[in-house]
Protein backbone atom coordinates (compact mmCIF):
# COMPACT_ATOMS: atom_id res chain seq x y z
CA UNK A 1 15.58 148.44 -90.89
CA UNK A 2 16.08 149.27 -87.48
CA UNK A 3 18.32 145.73 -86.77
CA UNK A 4 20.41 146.74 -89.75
CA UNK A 5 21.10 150.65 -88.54
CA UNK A 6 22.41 148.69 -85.08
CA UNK A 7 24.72 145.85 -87.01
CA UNK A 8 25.85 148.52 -89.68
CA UNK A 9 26.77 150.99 -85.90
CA UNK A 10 28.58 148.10 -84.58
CA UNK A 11 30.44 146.95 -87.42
CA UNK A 12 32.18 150.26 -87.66
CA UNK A 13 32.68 150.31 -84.12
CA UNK A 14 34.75 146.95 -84.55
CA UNK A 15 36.35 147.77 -87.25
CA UNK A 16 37.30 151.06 -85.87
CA UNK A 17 38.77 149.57 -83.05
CA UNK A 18 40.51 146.77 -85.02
CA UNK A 19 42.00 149.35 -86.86
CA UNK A 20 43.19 151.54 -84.03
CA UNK A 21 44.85 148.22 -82.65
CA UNK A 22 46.91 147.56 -85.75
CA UNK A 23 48.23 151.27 -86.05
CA UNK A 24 49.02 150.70 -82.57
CA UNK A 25 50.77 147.68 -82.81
CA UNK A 26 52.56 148.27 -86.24
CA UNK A 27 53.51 151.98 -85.26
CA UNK A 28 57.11 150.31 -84.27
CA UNK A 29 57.59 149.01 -87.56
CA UNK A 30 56.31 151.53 -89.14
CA UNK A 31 58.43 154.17 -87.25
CA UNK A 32 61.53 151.65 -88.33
CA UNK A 33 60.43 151.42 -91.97
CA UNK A 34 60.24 155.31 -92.12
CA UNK A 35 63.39 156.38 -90.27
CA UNK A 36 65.23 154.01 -92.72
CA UNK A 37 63.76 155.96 -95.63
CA UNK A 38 65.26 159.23 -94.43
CA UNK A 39 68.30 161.06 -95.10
CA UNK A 40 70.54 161.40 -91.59
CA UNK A 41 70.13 164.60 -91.06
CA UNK A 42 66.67 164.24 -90.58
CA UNK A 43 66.68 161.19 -88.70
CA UNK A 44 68.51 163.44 -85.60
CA UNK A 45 66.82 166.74 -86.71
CA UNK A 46 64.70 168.09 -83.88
CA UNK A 47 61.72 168.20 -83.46
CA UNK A 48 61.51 164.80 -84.60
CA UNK A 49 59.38 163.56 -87.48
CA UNK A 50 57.12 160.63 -88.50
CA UNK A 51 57.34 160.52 -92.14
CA UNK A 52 60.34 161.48 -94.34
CA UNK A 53 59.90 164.71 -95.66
CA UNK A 54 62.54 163.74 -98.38
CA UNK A 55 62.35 159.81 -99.42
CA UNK A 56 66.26 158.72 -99.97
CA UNK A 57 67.81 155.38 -100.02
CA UNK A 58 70.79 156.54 -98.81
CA UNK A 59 70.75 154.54 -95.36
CA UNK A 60 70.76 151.26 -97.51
CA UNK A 61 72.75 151.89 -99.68
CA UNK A 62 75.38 152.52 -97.22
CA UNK A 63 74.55 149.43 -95.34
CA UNK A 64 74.67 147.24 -97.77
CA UNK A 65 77.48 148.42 -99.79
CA UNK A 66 79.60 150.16 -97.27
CA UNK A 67 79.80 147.57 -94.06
CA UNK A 68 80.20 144.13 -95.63
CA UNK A 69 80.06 142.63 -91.83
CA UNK A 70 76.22 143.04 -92.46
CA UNK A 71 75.49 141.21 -95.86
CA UNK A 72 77.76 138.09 -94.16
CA UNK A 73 75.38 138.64 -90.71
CA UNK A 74 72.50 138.16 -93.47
CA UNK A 75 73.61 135.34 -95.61
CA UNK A 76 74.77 133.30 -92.42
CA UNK A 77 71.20 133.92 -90.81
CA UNK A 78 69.36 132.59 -94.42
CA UNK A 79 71.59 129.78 -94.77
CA UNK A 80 71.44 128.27 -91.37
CA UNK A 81 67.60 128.99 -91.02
CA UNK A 82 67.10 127.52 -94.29
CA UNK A 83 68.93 124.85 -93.84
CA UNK A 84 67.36 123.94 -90.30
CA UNK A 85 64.04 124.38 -91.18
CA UNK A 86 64.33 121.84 -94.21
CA UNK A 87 65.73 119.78 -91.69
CA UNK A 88 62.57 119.68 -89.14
CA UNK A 89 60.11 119.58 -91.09
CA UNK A 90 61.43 116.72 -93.08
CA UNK A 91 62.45 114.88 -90.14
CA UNK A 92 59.13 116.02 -88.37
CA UNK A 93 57.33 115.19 -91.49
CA UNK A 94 58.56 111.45 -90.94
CA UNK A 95 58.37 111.12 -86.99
CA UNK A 96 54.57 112.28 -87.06
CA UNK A 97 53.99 109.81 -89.56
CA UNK A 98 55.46 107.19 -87.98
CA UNK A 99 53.73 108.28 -84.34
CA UNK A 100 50.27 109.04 -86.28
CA UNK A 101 49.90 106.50 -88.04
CA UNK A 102 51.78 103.39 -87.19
CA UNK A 103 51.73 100.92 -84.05
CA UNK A 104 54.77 99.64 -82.82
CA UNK A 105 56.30 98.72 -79.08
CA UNK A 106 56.83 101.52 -76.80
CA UNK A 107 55.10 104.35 -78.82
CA UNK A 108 53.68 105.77 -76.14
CA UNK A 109 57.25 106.10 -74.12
CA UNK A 110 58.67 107.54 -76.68
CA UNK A 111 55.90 110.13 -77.85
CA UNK A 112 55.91 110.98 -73.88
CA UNK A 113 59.68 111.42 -74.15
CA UNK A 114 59.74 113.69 -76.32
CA UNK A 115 56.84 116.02 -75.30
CA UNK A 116 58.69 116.25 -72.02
CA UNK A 117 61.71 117.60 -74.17
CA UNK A 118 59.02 120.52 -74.68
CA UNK A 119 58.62 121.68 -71.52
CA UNK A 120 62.20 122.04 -70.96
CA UNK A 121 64.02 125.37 -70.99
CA UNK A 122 66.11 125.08 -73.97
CA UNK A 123 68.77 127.53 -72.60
CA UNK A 124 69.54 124.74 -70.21
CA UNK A 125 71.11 122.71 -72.85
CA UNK A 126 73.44 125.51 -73.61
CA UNK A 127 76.54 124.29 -71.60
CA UNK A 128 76.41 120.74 -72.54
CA UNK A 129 76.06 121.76 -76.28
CA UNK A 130 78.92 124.28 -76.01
CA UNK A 131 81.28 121.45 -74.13
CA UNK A 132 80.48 118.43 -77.00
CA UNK A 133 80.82 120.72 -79.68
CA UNK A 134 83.90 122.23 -78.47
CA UNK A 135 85.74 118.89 -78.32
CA UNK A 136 84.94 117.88 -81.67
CA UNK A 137 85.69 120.81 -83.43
CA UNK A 138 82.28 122.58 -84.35
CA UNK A 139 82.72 126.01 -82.73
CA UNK A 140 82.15 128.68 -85.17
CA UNK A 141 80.81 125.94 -88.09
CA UNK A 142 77.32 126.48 -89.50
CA UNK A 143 76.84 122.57 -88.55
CA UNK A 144 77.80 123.30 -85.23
CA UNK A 145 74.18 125.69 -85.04
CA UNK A 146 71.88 124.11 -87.24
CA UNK A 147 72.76 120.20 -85.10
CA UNK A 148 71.13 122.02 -82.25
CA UNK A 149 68.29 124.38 -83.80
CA UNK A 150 67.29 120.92 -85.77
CA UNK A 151 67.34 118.92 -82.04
CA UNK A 152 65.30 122.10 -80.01
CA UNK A 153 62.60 122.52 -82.72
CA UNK A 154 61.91 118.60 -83.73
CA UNK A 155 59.84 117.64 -80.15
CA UNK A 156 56.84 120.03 -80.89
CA UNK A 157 57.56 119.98 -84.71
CA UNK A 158 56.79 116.51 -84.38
CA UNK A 159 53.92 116.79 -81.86
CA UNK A 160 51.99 119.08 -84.50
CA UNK A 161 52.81 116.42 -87.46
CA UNK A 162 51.44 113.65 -85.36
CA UNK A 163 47.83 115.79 -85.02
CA UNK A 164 47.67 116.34 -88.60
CA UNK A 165 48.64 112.95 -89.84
CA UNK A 166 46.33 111.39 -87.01
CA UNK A 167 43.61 113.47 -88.88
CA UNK A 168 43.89 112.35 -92.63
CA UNK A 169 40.84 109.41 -93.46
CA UNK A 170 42.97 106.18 -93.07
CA UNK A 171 40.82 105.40 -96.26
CA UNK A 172 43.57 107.44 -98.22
CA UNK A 173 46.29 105.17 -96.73
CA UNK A 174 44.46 101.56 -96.62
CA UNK A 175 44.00 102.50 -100.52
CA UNK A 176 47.46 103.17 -101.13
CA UNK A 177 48.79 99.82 -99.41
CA UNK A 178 46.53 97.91 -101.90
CA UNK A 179 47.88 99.45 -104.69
CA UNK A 180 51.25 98.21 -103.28
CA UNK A 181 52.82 101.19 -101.66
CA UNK A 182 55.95 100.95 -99.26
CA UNK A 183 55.00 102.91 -96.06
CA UNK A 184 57.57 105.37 -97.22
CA UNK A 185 55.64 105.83 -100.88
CA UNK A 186 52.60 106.23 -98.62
CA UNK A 187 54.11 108.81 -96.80
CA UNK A 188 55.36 110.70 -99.17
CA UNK A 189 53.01 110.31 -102.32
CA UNK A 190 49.66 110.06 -100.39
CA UNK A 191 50.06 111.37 -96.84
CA UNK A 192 52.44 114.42 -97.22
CA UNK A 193 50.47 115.92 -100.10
CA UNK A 194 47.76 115.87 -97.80
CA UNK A 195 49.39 117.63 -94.27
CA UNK A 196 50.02 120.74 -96.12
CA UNK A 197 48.23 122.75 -93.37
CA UNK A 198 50.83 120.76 -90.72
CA UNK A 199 53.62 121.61 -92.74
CA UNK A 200 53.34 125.05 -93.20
CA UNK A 201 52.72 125.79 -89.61
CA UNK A 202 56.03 123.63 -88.91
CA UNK A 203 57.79 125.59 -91.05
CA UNK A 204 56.74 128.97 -90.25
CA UNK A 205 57.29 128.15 -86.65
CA UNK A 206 60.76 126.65 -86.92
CA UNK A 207 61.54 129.40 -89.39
CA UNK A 208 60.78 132.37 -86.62
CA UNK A 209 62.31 130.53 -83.63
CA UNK A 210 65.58 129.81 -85.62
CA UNK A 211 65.49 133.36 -87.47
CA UNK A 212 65.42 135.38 -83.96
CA UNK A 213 67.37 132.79 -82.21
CA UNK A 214 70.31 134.89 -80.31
CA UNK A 215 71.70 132.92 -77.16
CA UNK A 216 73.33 129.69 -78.87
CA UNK A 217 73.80 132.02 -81.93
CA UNK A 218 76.32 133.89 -79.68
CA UNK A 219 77.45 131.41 -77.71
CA UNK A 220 78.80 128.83 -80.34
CA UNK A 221 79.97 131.45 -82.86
CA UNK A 222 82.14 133.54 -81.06
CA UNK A 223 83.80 134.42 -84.56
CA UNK A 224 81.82 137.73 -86.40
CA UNK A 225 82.48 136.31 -89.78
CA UNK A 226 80.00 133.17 -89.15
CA UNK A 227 77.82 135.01 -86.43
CA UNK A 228 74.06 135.19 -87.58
CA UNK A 229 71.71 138.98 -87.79
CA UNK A 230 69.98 138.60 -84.13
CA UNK A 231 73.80 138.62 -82.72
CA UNK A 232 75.44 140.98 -85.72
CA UNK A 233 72.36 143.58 -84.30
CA UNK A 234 74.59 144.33 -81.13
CA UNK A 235 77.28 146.12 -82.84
CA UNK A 236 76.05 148.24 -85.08
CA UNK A 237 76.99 150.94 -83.86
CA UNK A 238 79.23 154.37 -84.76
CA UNK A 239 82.45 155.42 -83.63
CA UNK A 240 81.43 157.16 -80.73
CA UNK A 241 79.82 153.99 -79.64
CA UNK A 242 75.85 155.27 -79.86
CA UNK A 243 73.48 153.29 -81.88
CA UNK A 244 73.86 154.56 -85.70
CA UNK A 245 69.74 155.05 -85.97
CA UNK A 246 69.45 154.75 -90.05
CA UNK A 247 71.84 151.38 -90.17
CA UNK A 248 69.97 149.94 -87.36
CA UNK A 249 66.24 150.51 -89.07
CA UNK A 250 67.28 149.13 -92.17
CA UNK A 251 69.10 146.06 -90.58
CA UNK A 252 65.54 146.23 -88.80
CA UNK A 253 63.61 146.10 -92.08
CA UNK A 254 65.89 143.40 -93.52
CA UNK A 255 65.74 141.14 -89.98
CA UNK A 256 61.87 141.42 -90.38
CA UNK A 257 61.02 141.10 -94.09
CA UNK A 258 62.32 137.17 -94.88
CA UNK A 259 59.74 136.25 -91.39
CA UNK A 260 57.14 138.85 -93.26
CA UNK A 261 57.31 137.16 -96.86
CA UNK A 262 57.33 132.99 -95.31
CA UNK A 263 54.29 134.09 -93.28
CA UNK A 264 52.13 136.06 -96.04
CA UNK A 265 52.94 132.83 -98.42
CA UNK A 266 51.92 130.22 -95.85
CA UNK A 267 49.50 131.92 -93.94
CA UNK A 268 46.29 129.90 -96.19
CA UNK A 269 47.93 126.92 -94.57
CA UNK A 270 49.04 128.13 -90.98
CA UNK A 271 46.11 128.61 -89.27
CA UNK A 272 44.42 125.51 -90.46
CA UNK A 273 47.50 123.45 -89.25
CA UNK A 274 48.01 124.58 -86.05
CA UNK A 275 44.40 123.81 -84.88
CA UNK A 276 44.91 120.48 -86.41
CA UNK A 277 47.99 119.80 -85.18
CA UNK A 278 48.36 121.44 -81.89
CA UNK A 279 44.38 121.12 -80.32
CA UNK A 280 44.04 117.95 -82.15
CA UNK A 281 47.28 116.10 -81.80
């Protein structure tokens, strides 16, 4: 009885402190979700307050509907992180396969090739991206981002793939060569059905990278009618040049909830992937 007194005291003692962790941590958010439910008034009424004493939806309503600039900030940001992420884990998908599974001449070169492509600091390609893509026309194109987001997220997309195809029974694959299966039909009827942990980390990975991307966002679109959310952030702001507090939460809430929704639908999957892919790759 006495054991159980002493794990029931510490339980609530972790739990307690779990909790207090996550209120700490999420208070930003939360202080973002609320401010964005107020009317704005309130939001620059003093003293300040937490919640909204009067929940209106005034502050999206005029964000949405009233500055355009931020629904084409939005739809440029979904389309080219959509687009991109499709792109590497497809393309990931098939390199891990290949590096996983199959033996061929210089394997090793290459695999070490491209894990060094890791350790680089991607803002070093920046110049050399910007020069190529300005003398063949691909400033301010959605191509002209998602060519480079694909290239920046494929190395370690690629390294996880490799772990989690390395880890499938090659009992699953010897029986789908008897039945007479291309390595392509093996790859995508037998293996990829079966790397669904791999995937979804890829994907939720490439997806947040690409999402909050900002310095080649900026850089190559130039133009505010194809620039992405992380870049359109930077001028929201009111005529007297101050940050406008109830547009900025709700671009806030909007910048966070597509990252929110991918991760609470993949999460089963992420976890499980990444210690496949990354520990055992």
């Amino acid at each position: 009885m006495m054991r159980r007194n002493l794990l029931a005291n510490k339980n609530i003692i972790v739990y307690t402190y779990l909790i207090l962790i996550s209120l700490l941590l999420f208070s930003p958010l939360l202080w973002t979700i609320f401010t964005s439910l107020k009317p704005t008034k309130e939001i620059y009424h003093t003293p300040i307050t937490i919640f909204p004493h009067k929940v209106v939806l005034d502050q999206y309503r005029k964000t949405l509907w009233q500055m355009p600039d931020v629904a084409t900030y939005f739809k440029n940001s979904v389309v080219i992180t959509v687009v991109s992420t499709l792109l590497v884990t497809i393309l990931s998908s098939l390199g891990g396969y290949a590096f996983g599974r199959m033996k061929f001449k210089g394997r090793g070169l290459f695999l070490s090739f491209i894990m060094l492509t890791i350790t680089i600091p991607y803002a070093i390609y920046l110049i050399p991206v910007y020069i190529m893509e300005n003398k063949v026309g691909l400033i301010n194109t959605n191509f002209g981002l998602i060519l480079p987001y694909v290239a920046l997220n494929l190395p370690l997309a690629i390294f996880i793939m490799r772990g989690t195809f390395h880890e499938i029974p090659s009992e699953m694959e010897d029986a789908a060569i008897v039945d007479g299966c291309s390595p392509l039909q093996t790859w995508y009827k037998i293996m990829l059905p079966l790397s669904k942990g791999g995937v979804a980390a890829v994907m939720v990975l490439t997806y947040i990278a690409i999402w909050e991307e900002f310095t080649f966002a900026v850089t190559l679109m130039p133009d505010s009618a194809y620039q992405t959310l992380p870049v359109g952030i930077k001028f929201l702001k009111d005529e007297a040049q101050s940050w406008a507090y109830g547009t900025l939460s709700v671009v806030i809430v909007l910048y966070i909830l597509p990252v929110a929704i991918i991760f609470l639908l993949l999460q089963k999957y992420l976890i499980k992937g990444m210690i496949e892919g990354a520990l055992k790759g």
